[in-house]
C-alpha atoms as a PDB file:
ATOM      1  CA  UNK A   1       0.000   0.000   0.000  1.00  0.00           C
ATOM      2  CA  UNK A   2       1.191   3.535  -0.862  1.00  0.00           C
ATOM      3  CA  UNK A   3      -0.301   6.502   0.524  1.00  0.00           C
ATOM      4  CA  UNK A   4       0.595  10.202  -1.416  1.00  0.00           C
ATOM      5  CA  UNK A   5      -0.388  13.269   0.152  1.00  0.00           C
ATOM      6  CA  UNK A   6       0.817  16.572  -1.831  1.00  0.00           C
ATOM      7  CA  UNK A   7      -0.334  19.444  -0.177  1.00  0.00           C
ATOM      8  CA  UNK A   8       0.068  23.121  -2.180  1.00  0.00           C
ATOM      9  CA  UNK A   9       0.765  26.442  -1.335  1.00  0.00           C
ATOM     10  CA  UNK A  10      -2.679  26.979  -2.168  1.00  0.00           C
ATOM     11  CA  UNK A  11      -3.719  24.315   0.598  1.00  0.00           C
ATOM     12  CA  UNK A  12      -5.114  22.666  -2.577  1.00  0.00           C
ATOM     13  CA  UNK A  13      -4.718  19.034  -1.306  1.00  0.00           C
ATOM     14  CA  UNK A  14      -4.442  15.719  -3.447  1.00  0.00           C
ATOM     15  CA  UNK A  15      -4.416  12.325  -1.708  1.00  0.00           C
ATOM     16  CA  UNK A  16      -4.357   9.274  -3.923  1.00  0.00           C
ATOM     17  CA  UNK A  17      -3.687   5.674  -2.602  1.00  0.00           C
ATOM     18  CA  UNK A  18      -2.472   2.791  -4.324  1.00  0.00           C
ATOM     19  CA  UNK A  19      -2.681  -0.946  -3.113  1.00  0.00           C
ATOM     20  CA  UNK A  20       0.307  -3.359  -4.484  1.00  0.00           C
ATOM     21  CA  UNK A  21      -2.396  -6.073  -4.707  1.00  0.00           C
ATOM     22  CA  UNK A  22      -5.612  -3.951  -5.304  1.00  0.00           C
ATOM     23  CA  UNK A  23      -5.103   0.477 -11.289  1.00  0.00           C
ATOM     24  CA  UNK A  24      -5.440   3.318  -8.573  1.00  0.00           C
ATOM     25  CA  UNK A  25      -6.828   2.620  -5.072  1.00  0.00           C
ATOM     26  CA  UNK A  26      -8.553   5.972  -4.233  1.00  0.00           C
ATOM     27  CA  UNK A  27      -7.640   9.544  -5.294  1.00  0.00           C
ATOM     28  CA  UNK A  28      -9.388  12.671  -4.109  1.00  0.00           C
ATOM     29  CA  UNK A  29      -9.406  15.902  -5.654  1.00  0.00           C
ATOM     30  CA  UNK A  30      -9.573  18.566  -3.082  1.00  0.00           C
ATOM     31  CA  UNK A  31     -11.023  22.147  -4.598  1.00  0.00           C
ATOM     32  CA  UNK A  32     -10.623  25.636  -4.126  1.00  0.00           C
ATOM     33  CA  UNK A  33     -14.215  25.941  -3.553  1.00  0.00           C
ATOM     34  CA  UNK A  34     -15.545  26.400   0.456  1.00  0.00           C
ATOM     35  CA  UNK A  35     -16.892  22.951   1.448  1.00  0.00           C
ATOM     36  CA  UNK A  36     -20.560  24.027   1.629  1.00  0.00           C
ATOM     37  CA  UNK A  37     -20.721  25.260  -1.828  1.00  0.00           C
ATOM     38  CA  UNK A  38     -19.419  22.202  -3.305  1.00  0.00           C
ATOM     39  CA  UNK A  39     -21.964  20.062  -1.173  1.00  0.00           C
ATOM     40  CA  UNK A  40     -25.080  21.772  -2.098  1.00  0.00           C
ATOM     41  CA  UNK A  41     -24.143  21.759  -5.410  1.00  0.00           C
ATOM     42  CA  UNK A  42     -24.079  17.886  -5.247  1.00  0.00           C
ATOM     43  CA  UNK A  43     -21.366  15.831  -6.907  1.00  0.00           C
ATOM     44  CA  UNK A  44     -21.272  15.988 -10.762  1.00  0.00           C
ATOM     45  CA  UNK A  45     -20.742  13.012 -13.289  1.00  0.00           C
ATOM     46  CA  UNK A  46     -17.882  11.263 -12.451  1.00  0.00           C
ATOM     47  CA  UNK A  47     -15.926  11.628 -16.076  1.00  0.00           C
ATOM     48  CA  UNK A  48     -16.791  15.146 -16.090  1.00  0.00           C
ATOM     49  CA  UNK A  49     -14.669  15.107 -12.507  1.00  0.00           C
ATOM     50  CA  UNK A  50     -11.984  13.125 -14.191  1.00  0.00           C
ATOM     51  CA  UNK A  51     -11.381  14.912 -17.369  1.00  0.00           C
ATOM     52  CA  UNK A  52     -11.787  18.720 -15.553  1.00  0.00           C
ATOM     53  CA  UNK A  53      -8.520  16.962 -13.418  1.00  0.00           C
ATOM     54  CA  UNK A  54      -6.558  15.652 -16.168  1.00  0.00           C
ATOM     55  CA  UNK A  55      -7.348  18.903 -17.738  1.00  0.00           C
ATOM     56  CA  UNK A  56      -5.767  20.857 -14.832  1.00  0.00           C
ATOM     57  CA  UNK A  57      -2.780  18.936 -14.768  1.00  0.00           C
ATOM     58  CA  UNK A  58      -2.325  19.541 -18.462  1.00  0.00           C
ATOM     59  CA  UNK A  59      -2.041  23.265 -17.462  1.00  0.00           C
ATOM     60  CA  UNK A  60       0.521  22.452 -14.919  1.00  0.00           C
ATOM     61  CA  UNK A  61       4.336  24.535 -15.795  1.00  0.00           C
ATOM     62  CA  UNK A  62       5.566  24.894 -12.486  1.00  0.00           C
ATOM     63  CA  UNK A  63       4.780  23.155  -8.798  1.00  0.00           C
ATOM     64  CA  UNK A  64       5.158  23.737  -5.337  1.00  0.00           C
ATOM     65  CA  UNK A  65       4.535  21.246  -2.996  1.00  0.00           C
ATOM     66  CA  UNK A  66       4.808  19.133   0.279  1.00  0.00           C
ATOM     67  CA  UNK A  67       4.751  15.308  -0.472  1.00  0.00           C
ATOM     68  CA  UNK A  68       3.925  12.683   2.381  1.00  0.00           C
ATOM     69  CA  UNK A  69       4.153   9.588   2.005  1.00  0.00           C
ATOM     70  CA  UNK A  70       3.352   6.089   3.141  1.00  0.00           C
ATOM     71  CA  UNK A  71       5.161   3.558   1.454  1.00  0.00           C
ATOM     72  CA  UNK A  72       5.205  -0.235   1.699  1.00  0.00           C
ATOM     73  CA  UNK A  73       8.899  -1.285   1.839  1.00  0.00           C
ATOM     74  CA  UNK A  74       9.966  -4.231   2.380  1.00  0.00           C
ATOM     75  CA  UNK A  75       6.738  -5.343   3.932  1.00  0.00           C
ATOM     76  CA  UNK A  76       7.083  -2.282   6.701  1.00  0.00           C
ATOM     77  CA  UNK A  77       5.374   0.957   6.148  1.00  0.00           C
ATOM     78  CA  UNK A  78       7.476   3.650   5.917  1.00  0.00           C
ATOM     79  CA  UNK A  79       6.729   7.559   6.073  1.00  0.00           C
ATOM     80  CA  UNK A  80       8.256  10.260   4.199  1.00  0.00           C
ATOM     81  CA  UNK A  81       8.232  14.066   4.012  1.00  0.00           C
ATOM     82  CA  UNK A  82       9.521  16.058   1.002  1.00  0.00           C
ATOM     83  CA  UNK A  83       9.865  19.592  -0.335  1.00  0.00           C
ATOM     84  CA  UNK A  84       9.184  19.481  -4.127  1.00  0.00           C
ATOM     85  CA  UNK A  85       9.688  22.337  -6.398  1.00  0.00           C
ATOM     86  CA  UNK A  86       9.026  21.275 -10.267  1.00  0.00           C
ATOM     87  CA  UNK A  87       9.575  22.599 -13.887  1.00  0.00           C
ATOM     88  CA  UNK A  88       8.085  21.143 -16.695  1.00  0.00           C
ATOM     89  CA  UNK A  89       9.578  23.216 -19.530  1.00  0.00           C
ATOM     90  CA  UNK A  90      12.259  21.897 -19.280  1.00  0.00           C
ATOM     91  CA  UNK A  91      12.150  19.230 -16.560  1.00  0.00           C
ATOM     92  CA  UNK A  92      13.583  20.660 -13.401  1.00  0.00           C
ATOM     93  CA  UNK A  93      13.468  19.295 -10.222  1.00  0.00           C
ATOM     94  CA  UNK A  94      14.548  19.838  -6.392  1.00  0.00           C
ATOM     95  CA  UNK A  95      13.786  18.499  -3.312  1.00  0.00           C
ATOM     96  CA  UNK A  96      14.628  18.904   0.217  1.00  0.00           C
ATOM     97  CA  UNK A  97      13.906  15.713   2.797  1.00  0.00           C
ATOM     98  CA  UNK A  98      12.657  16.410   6.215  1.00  0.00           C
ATOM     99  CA  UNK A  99      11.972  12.526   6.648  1.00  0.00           C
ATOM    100  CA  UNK A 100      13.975  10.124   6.198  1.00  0.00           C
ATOM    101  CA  UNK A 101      17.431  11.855   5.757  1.00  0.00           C
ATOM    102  CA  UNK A 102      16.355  15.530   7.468  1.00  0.00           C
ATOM    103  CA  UNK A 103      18.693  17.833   4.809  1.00  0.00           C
ATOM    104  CA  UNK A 104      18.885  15.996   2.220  1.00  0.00           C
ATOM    105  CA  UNK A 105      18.869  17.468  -0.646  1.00  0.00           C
ATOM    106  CA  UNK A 106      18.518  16.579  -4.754  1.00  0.00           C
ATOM    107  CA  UNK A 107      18.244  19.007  -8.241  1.00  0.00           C
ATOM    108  CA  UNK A 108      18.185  17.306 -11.505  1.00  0.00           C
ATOM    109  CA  UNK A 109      17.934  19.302 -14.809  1.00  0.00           C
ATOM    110  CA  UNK A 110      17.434  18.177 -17.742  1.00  0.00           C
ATOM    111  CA  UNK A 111      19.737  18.279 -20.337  1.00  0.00           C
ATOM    112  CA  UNK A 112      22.901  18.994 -17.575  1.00  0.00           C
ATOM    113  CA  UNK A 113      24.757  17.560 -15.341  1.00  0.00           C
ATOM    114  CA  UNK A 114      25.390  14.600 -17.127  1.00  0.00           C
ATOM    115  CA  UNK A 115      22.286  13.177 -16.696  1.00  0.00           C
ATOM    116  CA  UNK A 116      23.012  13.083 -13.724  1.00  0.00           C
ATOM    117  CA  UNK A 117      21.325  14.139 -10.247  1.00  0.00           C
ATOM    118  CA  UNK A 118      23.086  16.657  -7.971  1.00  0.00           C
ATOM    119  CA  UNK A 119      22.990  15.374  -4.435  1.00  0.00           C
ATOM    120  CA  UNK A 120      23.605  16.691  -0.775  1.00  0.00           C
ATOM    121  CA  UNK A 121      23.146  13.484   1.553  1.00  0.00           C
ATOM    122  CA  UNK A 122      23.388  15.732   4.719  1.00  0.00           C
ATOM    123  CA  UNK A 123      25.843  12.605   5.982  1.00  0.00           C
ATOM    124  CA  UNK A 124      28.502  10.792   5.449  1.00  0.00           C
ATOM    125  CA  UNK A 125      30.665  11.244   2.923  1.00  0.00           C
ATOM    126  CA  UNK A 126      29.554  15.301   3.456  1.00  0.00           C
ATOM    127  CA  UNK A 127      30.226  15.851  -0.164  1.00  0.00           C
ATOM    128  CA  UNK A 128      27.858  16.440  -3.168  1.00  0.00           C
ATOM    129  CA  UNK A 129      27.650  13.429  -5.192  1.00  0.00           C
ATOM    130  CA  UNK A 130      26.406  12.755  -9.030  1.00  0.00           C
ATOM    131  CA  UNK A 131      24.028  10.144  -9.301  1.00  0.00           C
ATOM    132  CA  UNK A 132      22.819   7.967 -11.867  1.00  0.00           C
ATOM    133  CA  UNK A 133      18.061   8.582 -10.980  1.00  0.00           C
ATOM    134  CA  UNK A 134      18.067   5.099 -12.304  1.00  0.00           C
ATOM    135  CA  UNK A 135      21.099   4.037 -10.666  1.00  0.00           C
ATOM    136  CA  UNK A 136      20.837   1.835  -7.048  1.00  0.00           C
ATOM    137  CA  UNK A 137      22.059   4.148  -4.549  1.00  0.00           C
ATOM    138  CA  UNK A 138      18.568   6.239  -5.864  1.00  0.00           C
ATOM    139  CA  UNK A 139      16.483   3.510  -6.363  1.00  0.00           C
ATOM    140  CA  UNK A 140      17.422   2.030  -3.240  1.00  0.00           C
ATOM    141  CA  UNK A 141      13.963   1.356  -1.182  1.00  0.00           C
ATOM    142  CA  UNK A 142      12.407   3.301  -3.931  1.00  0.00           C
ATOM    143  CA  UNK A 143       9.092   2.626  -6.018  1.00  0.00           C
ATOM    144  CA  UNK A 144       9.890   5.547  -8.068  1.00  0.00           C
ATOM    145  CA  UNK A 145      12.738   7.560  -9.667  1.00  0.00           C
ATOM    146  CA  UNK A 146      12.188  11.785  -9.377  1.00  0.00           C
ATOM    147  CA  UNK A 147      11.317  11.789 -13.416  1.00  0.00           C
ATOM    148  CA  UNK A 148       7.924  10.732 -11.637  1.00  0.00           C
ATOM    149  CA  UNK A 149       7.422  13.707  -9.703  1.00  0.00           C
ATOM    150  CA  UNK A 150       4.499  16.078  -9.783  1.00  0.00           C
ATOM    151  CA  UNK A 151       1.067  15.177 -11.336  1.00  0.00           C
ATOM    152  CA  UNK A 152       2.011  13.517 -14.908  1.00  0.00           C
ATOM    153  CA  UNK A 153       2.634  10.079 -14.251  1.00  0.00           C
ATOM    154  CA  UNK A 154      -0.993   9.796 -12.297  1.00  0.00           C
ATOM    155  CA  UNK A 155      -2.685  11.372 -14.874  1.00  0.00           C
ATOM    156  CA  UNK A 156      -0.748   8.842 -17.689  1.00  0.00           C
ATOM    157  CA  UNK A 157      -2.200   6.043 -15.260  1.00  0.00           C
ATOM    158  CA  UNK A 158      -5.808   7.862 -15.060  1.00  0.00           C
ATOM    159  CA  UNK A 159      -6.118   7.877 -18.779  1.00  0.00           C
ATOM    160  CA  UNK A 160      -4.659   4.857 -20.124  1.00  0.00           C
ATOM    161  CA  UNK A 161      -7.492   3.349 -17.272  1.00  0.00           C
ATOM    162  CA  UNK A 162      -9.798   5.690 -19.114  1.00  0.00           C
ATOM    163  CA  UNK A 163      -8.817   3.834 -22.400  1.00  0.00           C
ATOM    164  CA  UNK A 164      -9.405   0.748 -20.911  1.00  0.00           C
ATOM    165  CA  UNK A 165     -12.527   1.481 -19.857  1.00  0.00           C
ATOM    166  CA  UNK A 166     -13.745   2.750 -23.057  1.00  0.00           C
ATOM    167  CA  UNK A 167     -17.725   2.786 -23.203  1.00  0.00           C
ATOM    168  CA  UNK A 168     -17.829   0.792 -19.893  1.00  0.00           C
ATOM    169  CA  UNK A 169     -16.684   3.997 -18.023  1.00  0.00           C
ATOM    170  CA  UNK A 170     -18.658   2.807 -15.253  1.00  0.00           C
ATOM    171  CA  UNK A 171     -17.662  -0.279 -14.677  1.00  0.00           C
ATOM    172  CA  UNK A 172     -14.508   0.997 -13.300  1.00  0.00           C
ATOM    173  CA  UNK A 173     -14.957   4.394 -12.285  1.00  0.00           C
ATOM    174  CA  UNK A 174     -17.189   5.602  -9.575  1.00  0.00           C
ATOM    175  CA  UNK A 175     -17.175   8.780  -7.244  1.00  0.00           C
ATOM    176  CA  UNK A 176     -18.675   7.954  -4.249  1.00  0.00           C
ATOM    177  CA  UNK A 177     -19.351  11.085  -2.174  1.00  0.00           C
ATOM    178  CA  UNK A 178     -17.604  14.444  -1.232  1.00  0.00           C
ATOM    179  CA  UNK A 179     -15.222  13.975   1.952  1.00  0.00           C
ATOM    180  CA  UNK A 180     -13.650  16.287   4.245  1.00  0.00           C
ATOM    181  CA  UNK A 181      -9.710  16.218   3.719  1.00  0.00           C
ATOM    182  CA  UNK A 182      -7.866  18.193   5.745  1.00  0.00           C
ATOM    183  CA  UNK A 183     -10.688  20.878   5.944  1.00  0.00           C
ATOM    184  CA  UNK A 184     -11.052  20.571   2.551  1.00  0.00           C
ATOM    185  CA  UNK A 185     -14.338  19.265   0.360  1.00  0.00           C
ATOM    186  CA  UNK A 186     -13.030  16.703  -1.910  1.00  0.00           C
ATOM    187  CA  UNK A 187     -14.326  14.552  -4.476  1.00  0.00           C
ATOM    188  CA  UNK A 188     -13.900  10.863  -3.760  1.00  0.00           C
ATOM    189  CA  UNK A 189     -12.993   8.699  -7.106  1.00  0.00           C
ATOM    190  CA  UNK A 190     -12.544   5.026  -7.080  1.00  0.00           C
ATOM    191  CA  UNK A 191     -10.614   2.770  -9.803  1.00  0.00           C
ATOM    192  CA  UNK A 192     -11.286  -1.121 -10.041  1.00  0.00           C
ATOM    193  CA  UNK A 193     -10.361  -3.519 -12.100  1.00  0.00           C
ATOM    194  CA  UNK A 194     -11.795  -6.955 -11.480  1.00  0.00           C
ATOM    195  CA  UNK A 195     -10.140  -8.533 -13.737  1.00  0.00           C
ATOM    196  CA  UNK A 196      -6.407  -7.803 -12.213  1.00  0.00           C
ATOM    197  CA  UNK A 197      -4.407 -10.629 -13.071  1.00  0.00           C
ATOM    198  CA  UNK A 198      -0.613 -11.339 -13.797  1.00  0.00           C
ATOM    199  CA  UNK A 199       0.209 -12.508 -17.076  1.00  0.00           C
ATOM    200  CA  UNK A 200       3.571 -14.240 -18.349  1.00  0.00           C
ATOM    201  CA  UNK A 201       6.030 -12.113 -20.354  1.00  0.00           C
ATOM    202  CA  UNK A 202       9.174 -12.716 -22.005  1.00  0.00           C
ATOM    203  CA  UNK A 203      11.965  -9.866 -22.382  1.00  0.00           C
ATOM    204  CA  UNK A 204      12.689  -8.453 -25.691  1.00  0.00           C
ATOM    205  CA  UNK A 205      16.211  -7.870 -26.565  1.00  0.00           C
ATOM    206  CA  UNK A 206      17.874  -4.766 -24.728  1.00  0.00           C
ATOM    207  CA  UNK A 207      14.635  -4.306 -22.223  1.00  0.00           C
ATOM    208  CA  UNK A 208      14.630  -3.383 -18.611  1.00  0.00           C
ATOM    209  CA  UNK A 209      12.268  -3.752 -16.085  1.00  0.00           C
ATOM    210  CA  UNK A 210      11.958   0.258 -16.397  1.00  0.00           C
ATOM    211  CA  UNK A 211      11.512  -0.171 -20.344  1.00  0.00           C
ATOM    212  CA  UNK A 212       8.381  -2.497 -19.903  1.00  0.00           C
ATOM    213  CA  UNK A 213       6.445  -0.208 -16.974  1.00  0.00           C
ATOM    214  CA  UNK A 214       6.661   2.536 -18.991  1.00  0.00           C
ATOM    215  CA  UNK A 215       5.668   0.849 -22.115  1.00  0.00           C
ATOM    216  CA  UNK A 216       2.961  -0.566 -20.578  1.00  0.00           C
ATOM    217  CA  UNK A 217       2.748   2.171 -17.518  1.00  0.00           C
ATOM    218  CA  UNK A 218       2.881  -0.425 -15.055  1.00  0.00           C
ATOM    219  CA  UNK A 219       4.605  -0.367 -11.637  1.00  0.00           C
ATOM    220  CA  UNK A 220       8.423  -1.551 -12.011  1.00  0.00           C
ATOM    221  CA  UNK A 221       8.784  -1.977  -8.077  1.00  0.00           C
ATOM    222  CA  UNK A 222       5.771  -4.678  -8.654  1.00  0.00           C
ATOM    223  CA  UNK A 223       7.297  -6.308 -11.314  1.00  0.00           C
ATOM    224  CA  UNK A 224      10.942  -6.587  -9.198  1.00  0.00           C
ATOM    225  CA  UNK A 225       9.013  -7.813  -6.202  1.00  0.00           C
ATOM    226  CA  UNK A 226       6.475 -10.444  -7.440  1.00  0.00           C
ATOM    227  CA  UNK A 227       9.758 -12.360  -9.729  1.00  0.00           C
ATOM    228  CA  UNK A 228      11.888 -13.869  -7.695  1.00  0.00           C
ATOM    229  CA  UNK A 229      14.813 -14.262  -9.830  1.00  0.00           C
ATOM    230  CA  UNK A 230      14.817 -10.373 -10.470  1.00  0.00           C
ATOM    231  CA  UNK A 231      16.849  -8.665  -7.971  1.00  0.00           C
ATOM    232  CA  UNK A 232      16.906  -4.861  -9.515  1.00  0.00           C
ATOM    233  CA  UNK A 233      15.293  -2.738 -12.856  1.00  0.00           C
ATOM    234  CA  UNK A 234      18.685  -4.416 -15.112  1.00  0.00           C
ATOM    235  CA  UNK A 235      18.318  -7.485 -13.952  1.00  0.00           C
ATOM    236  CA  UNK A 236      16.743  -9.427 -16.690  1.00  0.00           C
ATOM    237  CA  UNK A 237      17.529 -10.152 -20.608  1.00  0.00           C
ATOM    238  CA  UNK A 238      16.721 -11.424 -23.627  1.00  0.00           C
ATOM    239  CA  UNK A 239      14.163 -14.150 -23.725  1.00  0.00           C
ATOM    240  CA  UNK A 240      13.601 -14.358 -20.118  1.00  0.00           C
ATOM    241  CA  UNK A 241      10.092 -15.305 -19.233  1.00  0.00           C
ATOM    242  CA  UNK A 242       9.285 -13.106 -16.591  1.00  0.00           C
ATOM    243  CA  UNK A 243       5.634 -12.374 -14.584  1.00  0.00           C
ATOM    244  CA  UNK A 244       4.122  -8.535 -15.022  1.00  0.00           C
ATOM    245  CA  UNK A 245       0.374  -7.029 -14.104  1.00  0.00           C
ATOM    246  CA  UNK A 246      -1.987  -6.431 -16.871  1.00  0.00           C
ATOM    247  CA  UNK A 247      -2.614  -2.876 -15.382  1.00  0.00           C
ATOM    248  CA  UNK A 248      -1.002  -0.890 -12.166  1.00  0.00           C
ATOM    249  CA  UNK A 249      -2.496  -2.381  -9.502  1.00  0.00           C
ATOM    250  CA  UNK A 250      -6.112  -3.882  -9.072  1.00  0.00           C
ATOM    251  CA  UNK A 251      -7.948  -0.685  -7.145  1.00  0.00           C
END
């Protein structure tokens, strides 16, 4: 289970959870609007919710955020508390930890560096280092790399779940009510995907286990965890017959 609170400058607030087992477990989309004015005005169709979100994200240049977090790692939750400021045009990002690693800090640009990210561990060795985002020491304990920051790789997951859907929007998509999030009114929207199911797969020459979540935006940390005989995103080549989800995760 993995549990994403960004919170805005705004005090706009998005929460989205998503179970390892159960495409998106729950996301809510906390508005600007005072609570009392979005509940008498009832709760709208559901797409229309959607696609007014993926629309806002589309109009996204620049963020400014707090991220907590709730990760599953190694079958132990474990918390997490970020700064985040993002650039889209061109991809810029830097963060400051306050949990785990209080002072740690990262900046990756795109296009400099290398490729590489800049990084102040705030311990030992006390040096900036340049990291590989895809490398281990990053990915270490990590579902994702800091290319997934900000709001574009939920909404990639929201529509390609849209596209499965199709004409049976409602089959998978429901908003159940308005709830109160942190003194906020937010619209509550559910994912499911009954049919959630692992499926054999066999590695096509130069491949990684990054290459085929993308391709298929699928988790990679899933993919790593339920195959046994894959120890890290390189570890697999040509030919090998390896297990992936048909979608993210179930709900």
């Amino acid at each position: 289970m993995k549990i994403f609170q960004i919170i805005l400058p705004s005090k706009q607030i998005f929460i989205f959870k998503m179970n390892k087992k159960y495409l998106i477990g729950v996301f809510l989309l906390c508005l600007m609007a005072t609570s009392t004015a979005v509940i008498g005005q009832g709760i709208p169709p559901c797409k229309q919710i959607v696609e007014k979100m993926i629309l806002s994200i589309e109009g996204i240049e620049t963020l400014r955020y707090t991220l907590l977090q709730n990760e599953r790692i190694k079958g132990e939750m474990v918390a997490g508390k970020q700064d985040v400021k993002l650039s889209l045009k061109p991809f810029k990002v830097y963060i400051y930890s306050h949990v785990p690693n209080e002072g740690a800090e990262v900046l990756w640009v795109s296009g400099k560096n290398g490729g590489d990210a800049l990084v102040n561990p705030a311990s030992f060795p006390y040096i900036n280092l340049n990291l590989d985002p895809y490398g281990s020491l990053m990915r270490n304990d990590q579902h994702h790399t800091l290319h997934k920051t900000g709001f574009n790789y939920l909404k990639g997951i929201i529509e390609f779940a849209l596209d499965t859907a199709g004409a049976d929007f409602g089959k998978y998509f429901s908003c159940k009510d308005v709830v109160q999030v942190s003194g906020r009114a937010c619209y509550k929207v559910v994912i499911e995907y009954d049919q959630f199911n692992y499926l054999n797969y066999t590695v096509k020459k130069g491949q990684t286990i990054l290459d085929i979540a993308e391709e298929r935006l699928i988790n990679e940390y899933m993919i790593v965890s339920i195959n046994p005989g894959v120890d890290d995103y390189n570890d697999v080549s040509e030919g090998q017959k390896i297990k992936i989800p048909i979608v993210y995760v179930k709900k």
